[in-house]
C-alpha atoms as a PDB file:
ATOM      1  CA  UNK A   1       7.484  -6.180  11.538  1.00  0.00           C
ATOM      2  CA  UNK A   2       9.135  -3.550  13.196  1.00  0.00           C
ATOM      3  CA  UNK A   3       6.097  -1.693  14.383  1.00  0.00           C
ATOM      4  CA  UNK A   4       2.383  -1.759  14.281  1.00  0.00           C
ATOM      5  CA  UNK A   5       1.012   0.989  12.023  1.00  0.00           C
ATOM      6  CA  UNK A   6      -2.334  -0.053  12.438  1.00  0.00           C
ATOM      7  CA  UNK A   7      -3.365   3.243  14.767  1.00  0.00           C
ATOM      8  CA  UNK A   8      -1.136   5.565  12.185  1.00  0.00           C
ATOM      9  CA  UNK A   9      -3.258   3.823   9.499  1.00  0.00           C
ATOM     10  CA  UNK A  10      -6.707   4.187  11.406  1.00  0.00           C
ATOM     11  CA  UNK A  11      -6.351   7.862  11.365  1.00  0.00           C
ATOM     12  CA  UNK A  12      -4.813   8.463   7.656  1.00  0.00           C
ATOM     13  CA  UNK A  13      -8.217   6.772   6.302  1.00  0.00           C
ATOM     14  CA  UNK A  14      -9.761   9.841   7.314  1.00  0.00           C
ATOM     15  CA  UNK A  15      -7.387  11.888   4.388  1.00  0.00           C
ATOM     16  CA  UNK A  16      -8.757   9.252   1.587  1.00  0.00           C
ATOM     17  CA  UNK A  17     -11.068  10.650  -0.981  1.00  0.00           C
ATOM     18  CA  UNK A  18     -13.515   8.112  -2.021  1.00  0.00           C
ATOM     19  CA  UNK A  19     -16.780   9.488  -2.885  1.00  0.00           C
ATOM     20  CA  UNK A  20     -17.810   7.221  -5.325  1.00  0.00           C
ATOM     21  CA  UNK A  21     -17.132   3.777  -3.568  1.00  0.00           C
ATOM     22  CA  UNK A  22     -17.099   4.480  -0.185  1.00  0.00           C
ATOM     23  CA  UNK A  23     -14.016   2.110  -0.085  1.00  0.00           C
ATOM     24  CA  UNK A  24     -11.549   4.492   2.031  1.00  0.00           C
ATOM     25  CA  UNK A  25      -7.839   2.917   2.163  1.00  0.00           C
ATOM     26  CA  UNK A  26      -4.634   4.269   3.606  1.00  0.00           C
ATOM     27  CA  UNK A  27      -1.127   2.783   3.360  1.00  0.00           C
ATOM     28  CA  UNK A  28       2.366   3.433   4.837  1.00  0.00           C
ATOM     29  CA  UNK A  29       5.701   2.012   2.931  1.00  0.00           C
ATOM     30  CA  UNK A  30       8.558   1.924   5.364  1.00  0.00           C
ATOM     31  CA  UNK A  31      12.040   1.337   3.654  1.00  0.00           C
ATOM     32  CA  UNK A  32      15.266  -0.398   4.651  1.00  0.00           C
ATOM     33  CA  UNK A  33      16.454   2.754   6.319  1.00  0.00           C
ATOM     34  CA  UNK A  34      13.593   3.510   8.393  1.00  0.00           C
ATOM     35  CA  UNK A  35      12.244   6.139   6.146  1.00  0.00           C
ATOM     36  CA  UNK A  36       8.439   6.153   6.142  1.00  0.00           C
ATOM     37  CA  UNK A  37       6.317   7.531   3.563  1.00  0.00           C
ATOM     38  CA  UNK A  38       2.172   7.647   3.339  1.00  0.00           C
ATOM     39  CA  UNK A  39      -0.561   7.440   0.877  1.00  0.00           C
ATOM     40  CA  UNK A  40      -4.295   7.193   0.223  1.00  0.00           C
ATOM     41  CA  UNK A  41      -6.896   6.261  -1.985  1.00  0.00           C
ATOM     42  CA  UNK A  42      -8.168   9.143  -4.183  1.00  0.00           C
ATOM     43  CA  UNK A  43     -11.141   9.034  -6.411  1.00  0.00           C
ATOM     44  CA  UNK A  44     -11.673  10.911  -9.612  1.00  0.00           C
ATOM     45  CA  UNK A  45     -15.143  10.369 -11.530  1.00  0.00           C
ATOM     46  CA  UNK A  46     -12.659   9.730 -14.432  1.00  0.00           C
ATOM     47  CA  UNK A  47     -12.452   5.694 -13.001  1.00  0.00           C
ATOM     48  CA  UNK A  48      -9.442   5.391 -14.783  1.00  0.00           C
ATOM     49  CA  UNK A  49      -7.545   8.639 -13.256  1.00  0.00           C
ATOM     50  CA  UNK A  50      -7.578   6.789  -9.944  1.00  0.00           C
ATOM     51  CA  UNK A  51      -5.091   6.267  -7.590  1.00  0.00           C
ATOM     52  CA  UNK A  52      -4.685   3.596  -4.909  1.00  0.00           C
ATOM     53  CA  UNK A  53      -3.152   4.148  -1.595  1.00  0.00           C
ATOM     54  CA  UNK A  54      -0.185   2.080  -1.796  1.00  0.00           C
ATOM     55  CA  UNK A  55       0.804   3.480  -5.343  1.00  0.00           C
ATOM     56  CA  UNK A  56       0.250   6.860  -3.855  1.00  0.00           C
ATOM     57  CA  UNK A  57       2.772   6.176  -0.995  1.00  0.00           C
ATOM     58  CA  UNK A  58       5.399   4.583  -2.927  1.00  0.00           C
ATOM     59  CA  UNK A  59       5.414   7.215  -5.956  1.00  0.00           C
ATOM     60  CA  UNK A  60       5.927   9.691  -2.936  1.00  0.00           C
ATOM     61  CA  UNK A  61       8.648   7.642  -1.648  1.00  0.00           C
ATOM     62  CA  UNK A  62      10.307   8.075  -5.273  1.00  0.00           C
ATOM     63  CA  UNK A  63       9.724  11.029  -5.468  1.00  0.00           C
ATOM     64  CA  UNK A  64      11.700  12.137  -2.128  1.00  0.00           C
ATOM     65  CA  UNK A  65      14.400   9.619  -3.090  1.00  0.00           C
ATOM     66  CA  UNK A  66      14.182   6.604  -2.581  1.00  0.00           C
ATOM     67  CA  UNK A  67      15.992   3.980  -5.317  1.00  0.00           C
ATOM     68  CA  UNK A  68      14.582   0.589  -6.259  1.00  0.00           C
ATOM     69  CA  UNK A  69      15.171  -2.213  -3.336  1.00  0.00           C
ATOM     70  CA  UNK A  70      14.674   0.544  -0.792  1.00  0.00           C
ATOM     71  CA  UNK A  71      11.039  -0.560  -0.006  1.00  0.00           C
ATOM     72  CA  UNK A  72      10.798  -3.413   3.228  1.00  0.00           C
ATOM     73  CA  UNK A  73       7.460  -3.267   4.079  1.00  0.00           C
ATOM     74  CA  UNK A  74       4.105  -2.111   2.898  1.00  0.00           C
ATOM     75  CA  UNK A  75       1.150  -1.540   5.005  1.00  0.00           C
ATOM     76  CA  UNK A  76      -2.373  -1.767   4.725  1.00  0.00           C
ATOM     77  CA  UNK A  77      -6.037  -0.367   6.276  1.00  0.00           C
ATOM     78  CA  UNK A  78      -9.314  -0.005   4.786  1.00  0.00           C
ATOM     79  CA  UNK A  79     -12.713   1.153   5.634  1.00  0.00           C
ATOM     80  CA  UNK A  80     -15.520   0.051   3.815  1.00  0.00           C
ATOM     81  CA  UNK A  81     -18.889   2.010   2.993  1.00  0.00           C
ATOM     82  CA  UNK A  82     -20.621   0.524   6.133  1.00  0.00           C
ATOM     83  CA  UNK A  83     -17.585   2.375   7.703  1.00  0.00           C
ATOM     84  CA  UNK A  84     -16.515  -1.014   8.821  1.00  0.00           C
ATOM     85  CA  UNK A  85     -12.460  -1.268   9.100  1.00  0.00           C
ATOM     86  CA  UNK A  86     -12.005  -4.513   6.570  1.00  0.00           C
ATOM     87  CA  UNK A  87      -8.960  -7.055   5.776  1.00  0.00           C
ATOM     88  CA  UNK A  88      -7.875  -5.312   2.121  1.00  0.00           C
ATOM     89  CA  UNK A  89      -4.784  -6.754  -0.163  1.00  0.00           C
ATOM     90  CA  UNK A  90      -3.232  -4.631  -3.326  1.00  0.00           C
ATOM     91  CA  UNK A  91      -4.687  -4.792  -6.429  1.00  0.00           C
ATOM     92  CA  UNK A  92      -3.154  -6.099  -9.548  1.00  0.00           C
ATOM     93  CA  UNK A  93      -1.150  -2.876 -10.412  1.00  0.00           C
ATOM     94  CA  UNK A  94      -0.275  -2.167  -7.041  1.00  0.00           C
ATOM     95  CA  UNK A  95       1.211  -5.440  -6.563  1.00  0.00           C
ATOM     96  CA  UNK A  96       3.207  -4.784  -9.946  1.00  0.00           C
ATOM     97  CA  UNK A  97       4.233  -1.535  -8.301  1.00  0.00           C
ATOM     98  CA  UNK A  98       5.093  -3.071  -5.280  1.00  0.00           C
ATOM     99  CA  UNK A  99       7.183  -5.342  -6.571  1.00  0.00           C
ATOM    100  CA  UNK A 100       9.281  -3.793  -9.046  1.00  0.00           C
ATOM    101  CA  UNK A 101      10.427  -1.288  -6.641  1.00  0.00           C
ATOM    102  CA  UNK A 102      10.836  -4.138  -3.821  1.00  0.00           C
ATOM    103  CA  UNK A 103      12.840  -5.856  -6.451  1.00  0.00           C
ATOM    104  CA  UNK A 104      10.538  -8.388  -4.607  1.00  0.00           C
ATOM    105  CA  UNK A 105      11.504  -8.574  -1.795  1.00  0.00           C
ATOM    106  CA  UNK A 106       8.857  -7.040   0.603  1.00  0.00           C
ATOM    107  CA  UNK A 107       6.222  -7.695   3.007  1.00  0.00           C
ATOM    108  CA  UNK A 108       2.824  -6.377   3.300  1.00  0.00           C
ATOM    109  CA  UNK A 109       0.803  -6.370   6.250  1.00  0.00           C
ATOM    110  CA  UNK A 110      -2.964  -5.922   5.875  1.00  0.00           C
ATOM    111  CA  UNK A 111      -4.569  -5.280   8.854  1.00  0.00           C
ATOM    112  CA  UNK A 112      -8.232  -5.439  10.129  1.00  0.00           C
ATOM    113  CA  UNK A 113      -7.210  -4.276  13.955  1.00  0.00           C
ATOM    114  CA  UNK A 114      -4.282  -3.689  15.474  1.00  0.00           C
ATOM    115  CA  UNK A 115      -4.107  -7.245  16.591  1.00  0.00           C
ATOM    116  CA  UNK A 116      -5.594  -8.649  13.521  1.00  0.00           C
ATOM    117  CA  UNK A 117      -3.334  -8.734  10.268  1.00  0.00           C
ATOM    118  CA  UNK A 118      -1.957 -10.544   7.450  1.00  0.00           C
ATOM    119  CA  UNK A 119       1.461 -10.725   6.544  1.00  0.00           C
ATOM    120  CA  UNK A 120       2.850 -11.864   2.707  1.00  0.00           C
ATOM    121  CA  UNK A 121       5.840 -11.715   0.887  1.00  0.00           C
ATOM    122  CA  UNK A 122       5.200  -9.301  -2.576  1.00  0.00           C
ATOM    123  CA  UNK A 123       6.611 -12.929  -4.403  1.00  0.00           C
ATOM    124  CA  UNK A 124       3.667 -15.023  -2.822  1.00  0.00           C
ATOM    125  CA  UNK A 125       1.119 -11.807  -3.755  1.00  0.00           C
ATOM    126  CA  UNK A 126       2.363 -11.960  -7.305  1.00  0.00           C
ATOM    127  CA  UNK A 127       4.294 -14.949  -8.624  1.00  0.00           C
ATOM    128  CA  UNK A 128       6.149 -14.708 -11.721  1.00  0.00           C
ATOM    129  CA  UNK A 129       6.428 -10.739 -11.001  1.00  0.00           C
ATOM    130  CA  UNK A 130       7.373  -8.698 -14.670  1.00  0.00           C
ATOM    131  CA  UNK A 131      10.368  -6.901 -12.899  1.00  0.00           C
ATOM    132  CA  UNK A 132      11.724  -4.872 -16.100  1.00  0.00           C
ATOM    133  CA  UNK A 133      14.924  -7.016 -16.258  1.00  0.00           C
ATOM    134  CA  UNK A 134      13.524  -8.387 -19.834  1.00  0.00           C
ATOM    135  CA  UNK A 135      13.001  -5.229 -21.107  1.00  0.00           C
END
């Protein structure tokens, strides 16, 4: 880890939208070339409509640019109802996310302080990851 977003992270929570959970989570993707990019959590009362922090941040990150591979880091803060700052890991689909446009290769730190985190590789989050290759 090149840095410690965990401050950065601290303060985006207060952009999330989560009025119907409570569940406020904020994410930065940094890529191979130092490019950063942001994201929250954003409720809809449509459940499905959705979208998670750390898809938010990477479909920003494709949409300024970025190509697949690009993405070397994820990282991770959450806040739960209590307004407690909690350990969080990406869901299912964000892991998908994650690591198709890793190409799986990527780390994600989740952190609970800014001395407190958890580090995995995108491969150990999802094994056997559907990359698109068999498509």
């Amino acid at each position: 880890m090149k840095k410690n977003y965990f401050n950065e992270l601290k303060t985006l929570l207060d952009n999330s939208s989560a009025p119907y959970s409570g569940f406020n989570v904020a994410s930065i993707v940094v890529c191979k070339d130092g490019r950063e990019f942001k994201g929250v959590n954003v409720e809809s009362a449509a459940y499905p409509t959705t979208i998670c922090a750390e898809r938010n941040a990477i479909f920003t990150a494709v949409a300024e640019g970025i190509n697949k591979g690009e993405i070397q880091e994820v990282h991770i803060a959450a806040r739960n109802a209590e307004k407690l700052l909690v350990t969080a890991h990406p869901c299912g689909a964000c892991r998908q996310v994650i690591a198709e446009q890793s190409m799986n290769d990527c780390l994600v730190y989740s952190y609970e302080s800014e001395g407190e985190y958890t580090q995995n590789t995108i491969a150990a989050l999802l094994p056997f990851a559907f990359l698109g290759e068999e498509l």
